[in-house]
C-alpha atoms as a PDB file:
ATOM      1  CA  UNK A   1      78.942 133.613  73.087  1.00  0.00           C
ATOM      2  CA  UNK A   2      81.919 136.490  72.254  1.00  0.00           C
ATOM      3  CA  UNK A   3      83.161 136.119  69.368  1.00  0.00           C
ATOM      4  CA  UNK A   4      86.800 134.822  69.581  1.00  0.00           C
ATOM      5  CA  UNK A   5      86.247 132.350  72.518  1.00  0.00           C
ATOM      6  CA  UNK A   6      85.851 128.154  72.102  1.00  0.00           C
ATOM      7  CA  UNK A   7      82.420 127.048  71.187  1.00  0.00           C
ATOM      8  CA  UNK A   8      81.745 124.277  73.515  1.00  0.00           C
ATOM      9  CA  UNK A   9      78.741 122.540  71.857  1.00  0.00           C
ATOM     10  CA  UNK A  10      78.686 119.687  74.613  1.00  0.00           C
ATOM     11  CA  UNK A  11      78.298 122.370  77.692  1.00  0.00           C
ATOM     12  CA  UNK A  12      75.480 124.888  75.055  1.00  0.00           C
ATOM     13  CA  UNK A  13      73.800 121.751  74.247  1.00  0.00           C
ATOM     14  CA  UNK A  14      73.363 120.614  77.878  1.00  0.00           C
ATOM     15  CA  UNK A  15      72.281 124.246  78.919  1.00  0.00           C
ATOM     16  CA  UNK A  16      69.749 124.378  76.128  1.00  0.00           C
ATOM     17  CA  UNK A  17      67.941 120.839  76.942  1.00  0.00           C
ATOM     18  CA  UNK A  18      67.688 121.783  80.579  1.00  0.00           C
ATOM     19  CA  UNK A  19      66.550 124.939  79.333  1.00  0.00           C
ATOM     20  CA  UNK A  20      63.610 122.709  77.680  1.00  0.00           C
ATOM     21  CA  UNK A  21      62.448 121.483  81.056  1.00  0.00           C
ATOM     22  CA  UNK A  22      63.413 124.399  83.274  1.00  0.00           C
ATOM     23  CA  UNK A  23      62.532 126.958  81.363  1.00  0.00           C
ATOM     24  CA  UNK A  24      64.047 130.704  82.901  1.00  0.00           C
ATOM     25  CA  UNK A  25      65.633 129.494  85.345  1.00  0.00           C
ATOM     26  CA  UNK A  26      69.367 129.107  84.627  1.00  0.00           C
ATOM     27  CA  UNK A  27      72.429 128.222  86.996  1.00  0.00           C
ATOM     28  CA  UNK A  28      72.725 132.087  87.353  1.00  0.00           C
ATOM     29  CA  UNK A  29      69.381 132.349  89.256  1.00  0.00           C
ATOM     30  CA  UNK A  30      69.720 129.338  91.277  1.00  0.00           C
ATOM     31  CA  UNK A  31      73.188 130.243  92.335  1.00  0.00           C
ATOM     32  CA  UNK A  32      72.233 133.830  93.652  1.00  0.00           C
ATOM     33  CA  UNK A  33      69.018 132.055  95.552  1.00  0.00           C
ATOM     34  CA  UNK A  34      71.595 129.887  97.258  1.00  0.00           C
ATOM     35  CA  UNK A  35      70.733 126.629  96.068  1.00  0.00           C
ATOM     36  CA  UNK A  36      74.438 124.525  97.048  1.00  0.00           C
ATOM     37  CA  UNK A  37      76.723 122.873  93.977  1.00  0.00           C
ATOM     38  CA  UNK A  38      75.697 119.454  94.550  1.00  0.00           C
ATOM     39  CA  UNK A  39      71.872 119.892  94.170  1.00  0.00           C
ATOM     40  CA  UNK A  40      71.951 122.705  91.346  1.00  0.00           C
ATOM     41  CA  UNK A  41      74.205 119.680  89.785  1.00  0.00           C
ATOM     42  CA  UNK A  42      71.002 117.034  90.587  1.00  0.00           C
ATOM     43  CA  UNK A  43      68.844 119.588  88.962  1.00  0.00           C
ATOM     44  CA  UNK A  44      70.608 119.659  86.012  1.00  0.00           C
ATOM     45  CA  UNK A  45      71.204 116.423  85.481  1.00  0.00           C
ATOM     46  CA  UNK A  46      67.432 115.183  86.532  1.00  0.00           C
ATOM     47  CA  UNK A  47      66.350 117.378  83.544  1.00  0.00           C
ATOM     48  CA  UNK A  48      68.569 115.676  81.301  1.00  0.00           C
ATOM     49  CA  UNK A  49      67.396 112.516  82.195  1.00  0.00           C
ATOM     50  CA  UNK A  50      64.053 113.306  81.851  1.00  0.00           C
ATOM     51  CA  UNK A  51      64.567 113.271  77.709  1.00  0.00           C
ATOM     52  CA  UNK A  52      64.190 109.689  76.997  1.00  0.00           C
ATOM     53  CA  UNK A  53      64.432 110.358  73.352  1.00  0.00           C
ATOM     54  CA  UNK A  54      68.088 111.174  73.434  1.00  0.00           C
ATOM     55  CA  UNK A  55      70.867 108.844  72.509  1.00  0.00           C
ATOM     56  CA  UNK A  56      72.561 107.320  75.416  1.00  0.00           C
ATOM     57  CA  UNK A  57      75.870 107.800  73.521  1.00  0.00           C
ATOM     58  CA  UNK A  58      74.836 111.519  73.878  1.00  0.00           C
ATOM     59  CA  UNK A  59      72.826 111.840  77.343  1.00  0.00           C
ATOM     60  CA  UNK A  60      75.473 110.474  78.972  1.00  0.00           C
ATOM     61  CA  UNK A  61      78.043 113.209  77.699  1.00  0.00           C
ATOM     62  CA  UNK A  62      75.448 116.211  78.635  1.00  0.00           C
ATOM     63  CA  UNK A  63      75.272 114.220  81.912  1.00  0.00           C
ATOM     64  CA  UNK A  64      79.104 114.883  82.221  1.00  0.00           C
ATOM     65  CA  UNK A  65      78.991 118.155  80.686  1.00  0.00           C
ATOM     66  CA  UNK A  66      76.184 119.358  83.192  1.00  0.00           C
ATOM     67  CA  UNK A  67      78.722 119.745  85.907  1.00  0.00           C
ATOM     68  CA  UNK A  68      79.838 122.389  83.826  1.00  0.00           C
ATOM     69  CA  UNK A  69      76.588 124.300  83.515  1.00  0.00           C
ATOM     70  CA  UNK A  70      77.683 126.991  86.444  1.00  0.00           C
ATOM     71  CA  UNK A  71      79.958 128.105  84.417  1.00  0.00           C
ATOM     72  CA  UNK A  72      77.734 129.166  81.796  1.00  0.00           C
ATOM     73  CA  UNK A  73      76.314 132.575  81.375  1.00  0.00           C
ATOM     74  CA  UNK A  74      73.303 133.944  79.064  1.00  0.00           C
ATOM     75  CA  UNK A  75      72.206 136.808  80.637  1.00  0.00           C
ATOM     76  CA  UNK A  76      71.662 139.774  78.385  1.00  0.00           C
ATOM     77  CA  UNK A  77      74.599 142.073  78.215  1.00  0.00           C
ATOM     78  CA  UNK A  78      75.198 145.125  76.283  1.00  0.00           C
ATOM     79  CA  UNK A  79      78.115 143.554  74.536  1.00  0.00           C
ATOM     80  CA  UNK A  80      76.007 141.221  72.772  1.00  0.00           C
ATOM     81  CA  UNK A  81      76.826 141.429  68.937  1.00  0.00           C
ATOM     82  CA  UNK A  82      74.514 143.611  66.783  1.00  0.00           C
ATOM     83  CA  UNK A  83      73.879 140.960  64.448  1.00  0.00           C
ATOM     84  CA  UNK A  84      72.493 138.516  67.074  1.00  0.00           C
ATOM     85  CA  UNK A  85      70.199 141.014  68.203  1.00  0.00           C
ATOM     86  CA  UNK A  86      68.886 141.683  64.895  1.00  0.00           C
ATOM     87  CA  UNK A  87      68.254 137.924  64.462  1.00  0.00           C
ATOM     88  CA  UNK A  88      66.642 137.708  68.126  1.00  0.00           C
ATOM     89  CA  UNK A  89      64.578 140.814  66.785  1.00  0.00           C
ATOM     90  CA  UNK A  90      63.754 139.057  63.240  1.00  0.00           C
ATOM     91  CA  UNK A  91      60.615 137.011  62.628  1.00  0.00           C
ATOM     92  CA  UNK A  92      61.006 134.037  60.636  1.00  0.00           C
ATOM     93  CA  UNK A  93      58.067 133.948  57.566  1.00  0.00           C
ATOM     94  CA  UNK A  94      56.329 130.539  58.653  1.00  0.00           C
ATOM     95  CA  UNK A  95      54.676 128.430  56.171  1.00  0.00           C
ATOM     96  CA  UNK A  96      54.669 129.996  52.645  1.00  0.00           C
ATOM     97  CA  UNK A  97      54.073 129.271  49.294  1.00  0.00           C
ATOM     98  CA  UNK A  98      54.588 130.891  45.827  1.00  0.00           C
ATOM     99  CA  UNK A  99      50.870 132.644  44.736  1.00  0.00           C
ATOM    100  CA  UNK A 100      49.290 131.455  47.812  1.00  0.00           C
ATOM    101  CA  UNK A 101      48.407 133.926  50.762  1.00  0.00           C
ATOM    102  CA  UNK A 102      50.577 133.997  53.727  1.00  0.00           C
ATOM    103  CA  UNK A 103      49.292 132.411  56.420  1.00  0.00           C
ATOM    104  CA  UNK A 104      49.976 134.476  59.896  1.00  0.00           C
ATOM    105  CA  UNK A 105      51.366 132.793  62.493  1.00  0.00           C
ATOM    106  CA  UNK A 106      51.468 134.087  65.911  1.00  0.00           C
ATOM    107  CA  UNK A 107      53.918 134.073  68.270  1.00  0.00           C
ATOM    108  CA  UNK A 108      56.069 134.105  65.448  1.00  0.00           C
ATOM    109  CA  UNK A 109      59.088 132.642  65.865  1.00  0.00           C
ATOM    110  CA  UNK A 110      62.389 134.087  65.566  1.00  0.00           C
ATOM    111  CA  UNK A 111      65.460 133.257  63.543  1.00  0.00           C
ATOM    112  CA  UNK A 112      67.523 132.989  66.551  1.00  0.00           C
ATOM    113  CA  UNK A 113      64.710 130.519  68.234  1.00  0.00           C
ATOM    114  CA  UNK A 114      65.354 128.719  65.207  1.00  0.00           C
ATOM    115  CA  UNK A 115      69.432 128.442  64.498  1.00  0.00           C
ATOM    116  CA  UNK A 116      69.844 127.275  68.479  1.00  0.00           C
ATOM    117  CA  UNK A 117      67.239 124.659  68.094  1.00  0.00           C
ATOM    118  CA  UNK A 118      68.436 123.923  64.537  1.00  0.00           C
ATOM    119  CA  UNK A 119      71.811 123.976  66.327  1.00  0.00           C
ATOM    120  CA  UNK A 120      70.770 121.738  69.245  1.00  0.00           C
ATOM    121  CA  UNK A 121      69.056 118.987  66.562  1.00  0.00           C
ATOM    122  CA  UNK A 122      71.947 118.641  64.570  1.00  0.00           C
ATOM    123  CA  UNK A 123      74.123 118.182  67.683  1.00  0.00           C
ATOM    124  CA  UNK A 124      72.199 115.206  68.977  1.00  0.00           C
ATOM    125  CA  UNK A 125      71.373 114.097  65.213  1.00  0.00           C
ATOM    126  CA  UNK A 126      75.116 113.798  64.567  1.00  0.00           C
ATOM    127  CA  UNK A 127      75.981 110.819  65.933  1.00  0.00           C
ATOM    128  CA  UNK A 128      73.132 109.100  63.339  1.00  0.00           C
ATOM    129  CA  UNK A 129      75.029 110.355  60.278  1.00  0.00           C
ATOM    130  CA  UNK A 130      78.147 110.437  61.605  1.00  0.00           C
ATOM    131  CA  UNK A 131      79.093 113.662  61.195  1.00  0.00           C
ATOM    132  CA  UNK A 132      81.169 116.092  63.995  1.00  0.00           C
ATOM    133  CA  UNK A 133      78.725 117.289  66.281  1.00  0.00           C
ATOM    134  CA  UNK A 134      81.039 120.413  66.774  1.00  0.00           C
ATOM    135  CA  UNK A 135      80.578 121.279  63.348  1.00  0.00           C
ATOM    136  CA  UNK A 136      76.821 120.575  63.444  1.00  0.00           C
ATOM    137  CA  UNK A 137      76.604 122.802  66.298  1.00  0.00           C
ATOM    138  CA  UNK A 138      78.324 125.712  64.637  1.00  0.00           C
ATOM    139  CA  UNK A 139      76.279 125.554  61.125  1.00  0.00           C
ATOM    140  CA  UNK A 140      73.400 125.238  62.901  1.00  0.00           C
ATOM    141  CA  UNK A 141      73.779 128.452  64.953  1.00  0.00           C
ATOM    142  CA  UNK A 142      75.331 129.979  62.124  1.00  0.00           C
ATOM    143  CA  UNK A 143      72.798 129.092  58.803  1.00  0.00           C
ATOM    144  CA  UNK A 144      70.736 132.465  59.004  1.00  0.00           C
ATOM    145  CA  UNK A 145      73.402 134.834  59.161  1.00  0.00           C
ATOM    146  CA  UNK A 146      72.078 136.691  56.236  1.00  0.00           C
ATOM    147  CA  UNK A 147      68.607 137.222  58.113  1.00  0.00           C
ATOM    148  CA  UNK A 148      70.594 139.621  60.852  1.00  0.00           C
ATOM    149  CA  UNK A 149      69.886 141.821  57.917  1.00  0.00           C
ATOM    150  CA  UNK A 150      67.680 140.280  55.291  1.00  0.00           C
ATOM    151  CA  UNK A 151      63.696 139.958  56.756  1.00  0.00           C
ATOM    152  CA  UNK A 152      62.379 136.788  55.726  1.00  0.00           C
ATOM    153  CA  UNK A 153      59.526 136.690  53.390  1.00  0.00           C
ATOM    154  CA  UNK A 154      59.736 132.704  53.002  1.00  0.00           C
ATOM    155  CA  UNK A 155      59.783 130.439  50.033  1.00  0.00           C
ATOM    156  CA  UNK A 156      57.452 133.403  48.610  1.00  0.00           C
ATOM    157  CA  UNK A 157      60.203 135.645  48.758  1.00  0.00           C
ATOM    158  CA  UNK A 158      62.667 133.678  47.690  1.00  0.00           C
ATOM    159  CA  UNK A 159      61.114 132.571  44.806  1.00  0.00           C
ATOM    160  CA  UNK A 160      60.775 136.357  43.931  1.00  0.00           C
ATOM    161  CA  UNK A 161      63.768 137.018  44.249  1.00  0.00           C
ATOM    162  CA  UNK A 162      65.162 134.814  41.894  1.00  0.00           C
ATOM    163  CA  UNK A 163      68.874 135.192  40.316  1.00  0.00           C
ATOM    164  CA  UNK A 164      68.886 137.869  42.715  1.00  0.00           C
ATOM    165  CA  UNK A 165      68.837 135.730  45.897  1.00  0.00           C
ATOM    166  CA  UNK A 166      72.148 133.897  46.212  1.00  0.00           C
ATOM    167  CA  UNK A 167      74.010 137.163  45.629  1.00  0.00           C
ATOM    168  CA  UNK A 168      72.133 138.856  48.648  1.00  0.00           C
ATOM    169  CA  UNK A 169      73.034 135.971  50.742  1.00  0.00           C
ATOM    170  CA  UNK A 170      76.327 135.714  50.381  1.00  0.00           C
ATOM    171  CA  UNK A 171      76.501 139.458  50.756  1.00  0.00           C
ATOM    172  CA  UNK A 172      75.146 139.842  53.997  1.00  0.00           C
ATOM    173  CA  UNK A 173      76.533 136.513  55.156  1.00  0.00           C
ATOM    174  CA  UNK A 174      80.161 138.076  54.191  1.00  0.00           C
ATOM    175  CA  UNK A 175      78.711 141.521  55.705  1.00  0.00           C
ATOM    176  CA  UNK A 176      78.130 139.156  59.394  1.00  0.00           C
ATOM    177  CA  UNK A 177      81.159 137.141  58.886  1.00  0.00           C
ATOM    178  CA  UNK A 178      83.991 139.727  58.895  1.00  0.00           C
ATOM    179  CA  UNK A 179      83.067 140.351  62.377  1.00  0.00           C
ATOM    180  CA  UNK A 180      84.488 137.027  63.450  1.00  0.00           C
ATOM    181  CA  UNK A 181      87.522 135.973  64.212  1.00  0.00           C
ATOM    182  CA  UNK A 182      89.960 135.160  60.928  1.00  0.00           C
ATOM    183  CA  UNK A 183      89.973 131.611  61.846  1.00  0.00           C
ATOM    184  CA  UNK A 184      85.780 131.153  62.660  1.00  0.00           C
ATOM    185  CA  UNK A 185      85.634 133.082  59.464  1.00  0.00           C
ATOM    186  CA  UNK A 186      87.583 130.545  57.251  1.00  0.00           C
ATOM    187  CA  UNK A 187      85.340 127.403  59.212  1.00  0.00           C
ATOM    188  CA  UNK A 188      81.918 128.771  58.828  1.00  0.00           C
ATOM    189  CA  UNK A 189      82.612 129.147  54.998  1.00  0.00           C
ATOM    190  CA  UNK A 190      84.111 125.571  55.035  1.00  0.00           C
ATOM    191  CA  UNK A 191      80.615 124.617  56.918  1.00  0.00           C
ATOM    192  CA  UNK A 192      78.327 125.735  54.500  1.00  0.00           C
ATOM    193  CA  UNK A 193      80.044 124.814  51.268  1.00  0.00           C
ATOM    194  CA  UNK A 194      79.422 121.713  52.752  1.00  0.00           C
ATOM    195  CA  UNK A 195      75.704 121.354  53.680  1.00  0.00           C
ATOM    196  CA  UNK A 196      75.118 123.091  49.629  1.00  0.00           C
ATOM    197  CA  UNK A 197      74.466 119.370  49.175  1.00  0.00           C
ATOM    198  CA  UNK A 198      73.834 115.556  50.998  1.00  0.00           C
ATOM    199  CA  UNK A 199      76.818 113.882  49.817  1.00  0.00           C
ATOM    200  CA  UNK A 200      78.369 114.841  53.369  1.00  0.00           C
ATOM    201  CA  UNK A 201      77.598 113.846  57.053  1.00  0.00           C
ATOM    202  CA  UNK A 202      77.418 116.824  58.336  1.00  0.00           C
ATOM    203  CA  UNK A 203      74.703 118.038  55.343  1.00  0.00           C
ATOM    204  CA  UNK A 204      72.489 115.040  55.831  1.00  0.00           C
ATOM    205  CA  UNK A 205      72.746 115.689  59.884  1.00  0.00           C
ATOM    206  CA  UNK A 206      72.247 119.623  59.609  1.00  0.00           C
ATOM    207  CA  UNK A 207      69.217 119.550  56.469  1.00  0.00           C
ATOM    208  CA  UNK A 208      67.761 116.392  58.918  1.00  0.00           C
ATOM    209  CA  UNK A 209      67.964 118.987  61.753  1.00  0.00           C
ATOM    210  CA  UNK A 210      66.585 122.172  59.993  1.00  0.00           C
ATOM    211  CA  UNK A 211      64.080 119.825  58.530  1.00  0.00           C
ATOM    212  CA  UNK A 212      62.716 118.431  62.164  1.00  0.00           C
ATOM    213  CA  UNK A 213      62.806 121.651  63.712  1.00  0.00           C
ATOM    214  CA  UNK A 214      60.702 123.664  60.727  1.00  0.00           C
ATOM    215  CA  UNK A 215      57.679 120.603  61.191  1.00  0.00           C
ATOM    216  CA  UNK A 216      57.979 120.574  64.608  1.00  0.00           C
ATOM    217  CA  UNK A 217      57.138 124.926  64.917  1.00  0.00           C
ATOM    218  CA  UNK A 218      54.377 123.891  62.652  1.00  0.00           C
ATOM    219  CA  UNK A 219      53.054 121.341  64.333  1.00  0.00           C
ATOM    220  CA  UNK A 220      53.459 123.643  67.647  1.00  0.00           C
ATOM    221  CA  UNK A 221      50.946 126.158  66.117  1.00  0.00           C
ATOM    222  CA  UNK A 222      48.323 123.112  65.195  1.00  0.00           C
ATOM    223  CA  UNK A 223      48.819 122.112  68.839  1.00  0.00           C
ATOM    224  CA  UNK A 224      47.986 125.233  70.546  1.00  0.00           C
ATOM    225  CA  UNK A 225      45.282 125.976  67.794  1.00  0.00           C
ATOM    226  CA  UNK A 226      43.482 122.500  69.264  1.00  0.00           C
ATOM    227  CA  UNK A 227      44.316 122.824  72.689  1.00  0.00           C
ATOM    228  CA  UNK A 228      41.019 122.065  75.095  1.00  0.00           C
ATOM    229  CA  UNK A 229      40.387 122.566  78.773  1.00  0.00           C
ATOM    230  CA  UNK A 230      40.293 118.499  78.943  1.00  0.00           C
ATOM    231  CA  UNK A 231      44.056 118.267  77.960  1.00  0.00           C
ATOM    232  CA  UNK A 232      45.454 120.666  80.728  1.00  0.00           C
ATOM    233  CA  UNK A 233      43.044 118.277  83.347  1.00  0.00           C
ATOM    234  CA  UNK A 234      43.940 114.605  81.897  1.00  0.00           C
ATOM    235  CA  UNK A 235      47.225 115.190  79.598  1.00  0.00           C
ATOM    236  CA  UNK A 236      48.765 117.585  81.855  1.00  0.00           C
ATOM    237  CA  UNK A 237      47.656 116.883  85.269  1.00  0.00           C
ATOM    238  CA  UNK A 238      46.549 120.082  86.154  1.00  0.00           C
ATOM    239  CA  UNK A 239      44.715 119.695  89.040  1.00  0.00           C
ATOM    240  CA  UNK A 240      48.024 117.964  91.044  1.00  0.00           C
ATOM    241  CA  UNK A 241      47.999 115.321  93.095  1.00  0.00           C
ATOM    242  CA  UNK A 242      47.642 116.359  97.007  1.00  0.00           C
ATOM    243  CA  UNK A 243      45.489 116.852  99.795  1.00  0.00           C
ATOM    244  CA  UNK A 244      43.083 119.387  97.984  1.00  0.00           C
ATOM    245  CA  UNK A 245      43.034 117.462  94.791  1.00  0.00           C
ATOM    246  CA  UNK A 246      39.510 115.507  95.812  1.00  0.00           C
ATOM    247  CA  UNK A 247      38.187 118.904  96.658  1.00  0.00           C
ATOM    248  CA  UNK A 248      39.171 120.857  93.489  1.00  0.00           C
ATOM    249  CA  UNK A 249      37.972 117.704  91.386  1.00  0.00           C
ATOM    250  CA  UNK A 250      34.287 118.523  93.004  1.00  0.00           C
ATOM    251  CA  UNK A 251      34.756 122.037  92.924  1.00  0.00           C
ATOM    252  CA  UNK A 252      35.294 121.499  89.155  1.00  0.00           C
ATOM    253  CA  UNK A 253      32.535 119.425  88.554  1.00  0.00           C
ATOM    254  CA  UNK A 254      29.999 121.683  90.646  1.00  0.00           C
ATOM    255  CA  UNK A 255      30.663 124.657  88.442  1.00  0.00           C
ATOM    256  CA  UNK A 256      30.011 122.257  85.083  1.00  0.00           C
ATOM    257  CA  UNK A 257      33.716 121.463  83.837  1.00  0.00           C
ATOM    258  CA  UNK A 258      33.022 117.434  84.343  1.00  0.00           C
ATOM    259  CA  UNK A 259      36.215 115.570  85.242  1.00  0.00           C
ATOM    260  CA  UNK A 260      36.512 112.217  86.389  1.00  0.00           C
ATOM    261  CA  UNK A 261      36.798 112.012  90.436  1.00  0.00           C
ATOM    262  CA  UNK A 262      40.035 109.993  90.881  1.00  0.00           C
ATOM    263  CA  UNK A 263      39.493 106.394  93.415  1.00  0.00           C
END
C-alpha cells in the first residue's frame, strides 16, 4: 500500500486468504495469461470457500469483496517504503526465554510475515469481540513498526533491555510514523494506546490475533520437524488420483516405500 491512499481491509483480507490457497499466483499473473473476468472471479471465490473455518458473517463479505481482487496490485516496486523493506528484510527472534539458549529456527520468519497475518487474524477475529475490523486490520499491520529498525532479540532482549525498552519503541515507532500521512499518523497512535491493555474490543481481538498467529509459527516448525514420507502419500494425497495412480502405487511399493494399493 502507498502511504496516503484508503486501506481497504475487506479487499487485503480477501487477497491474502486466496493467497493461502493459491499461493504466487495473484490476479496480476492470471490476467496477463489471459484467464477471462468471470473465471479469475470463480477462482477467487472457490479459494475463499474452501476456508470452512471462517465466519459466514465474514466469508460472505470476502466473497463480495473478491470481485474486487483485479484491482489489487502487490508486485514489488521500487517505490515501496524503506521501512517495509526493512521489516520484509528483518527476522523475527522465535521462541525465547530470559537465561535460556536461543533456540534457532529456520526459515525464520519475518516481521512483515507476521504483522499481515497478525493483520489478517484480527480482521476475521473482530467480529468475536466486537471490535472494527478496519481498525484491527491497521494495528495489526502496523504493531512492529519499531522492528523496521530495531532487530528483534525476543523476550531475551527485551528483558535486557529493561527501562530502556519502551523509550526505544516509541522512538523508532515515531521515527516510522512521521512518514505517514498527518491523519494515519494521529489513528495509528489512537490504535495502540488502545491495545496497551484488554479493557477494549479491539485489544482483546488484536492480543487474540498476535497470540494465534505466534503458536501457530511454532507449531509450523514442530510440523515440518515431524513430517514423514507417509503424510505426503495418505494426508496429502500425493500420488493423485488418475489413470497412472494404480501404477505409481506398485511402482512405490516395488522399490520398498509400502503404501496401501487403493480398491
Amino acid at each position: 500500500l502507498h502511504l496516503g491512499e484508503p486501506l481497504n481491509a475487506d479487499l487485503w483480507c480477501a487477497t491474502i486468504v486466496c493467497a493461502a490457497r493459491l499461493g504466487a499466483i495473484t490476479p496480476h499473473i492470471l490476467n496477463d495469461i489471459g484467464v477471462a473476468p468471470k473465471e479469475r472471479l470463480a477462482v477467487y471465490q472457490n479459494s475463499i470457500k474452501t476456508h470452512t473455518a471462517l465466519p459466514q458473517n465474514i466469508k460472505r463479505t470476502l466473497l463480495n469483496a473478491a470481485k474486487n481482487l483485479d484491482s489489487v496490485s502487490i508486485e514489488k516496486t521500487e517505490s515501496s517504503s524503506e521501512w517495509v523493506a526493512h521489516l520484509a528484510a528483518s527476522p523475527r527472534a522465535g521462541a525465547t526465554c530470559p537465561g535460556k539458549p536461543r533456540i534457532a529456527l529456520e526459515p525464520a520468519e519475518m516481521h512483515s510475515d507476521h504483522c499481515i497475518l497478525v493483520a489478517t487474524n484480527a480482521y476475521i477475529l473482530s467480529g468475536i469481540f466486537g471490535a472494527k475490523k478496519e481498525d484491527a486490520w491497521l494495528i495489526g499491520l502496523c504493531h512492529h513498526l519499531h522492528n523496521a529498525y530495531l532487530p528483534d532479540a525476543g523476550f531475551t532482549g527485551e528483558v535486557l533491555l529493561d527501562t530502556q525498552l519502551q523509550w526505544i519503541i516509541d522512538s523508532l515507532r515515531n521515527r516510522v510514523l512521521k512518514k505517514f500521512t498527518k491523519d494515519y499518523q494521529e489513528r495509528i497512535i489512537e490504535l495502540f494506546s488502545e491495545i496497551g491493555d484488554l479493557e477494549s474490543p479491539l485489544a482483546q481481538t488484536f492480543h487474540a490475533a498476535d497470540t494465534i498467529d505466534r503458536v501457530i509459527q511454532m507449531e509450523h516448525y514442530e510440523r515440518a520437524a515431524n513430517f514423514k514420507v507417509i503424510n505426503a502419500l495418505e494426508d496429502f494425497n500425493l500420488v493423485h488420483e488418475g489413470s497412472a495412480q494404480r501404477f505409481q502405487y506398485e511402482l512405490l511399493n516395488s522399490i520398498g516405500i509400502t503404501y496401501r494399493i487403493a480398491s
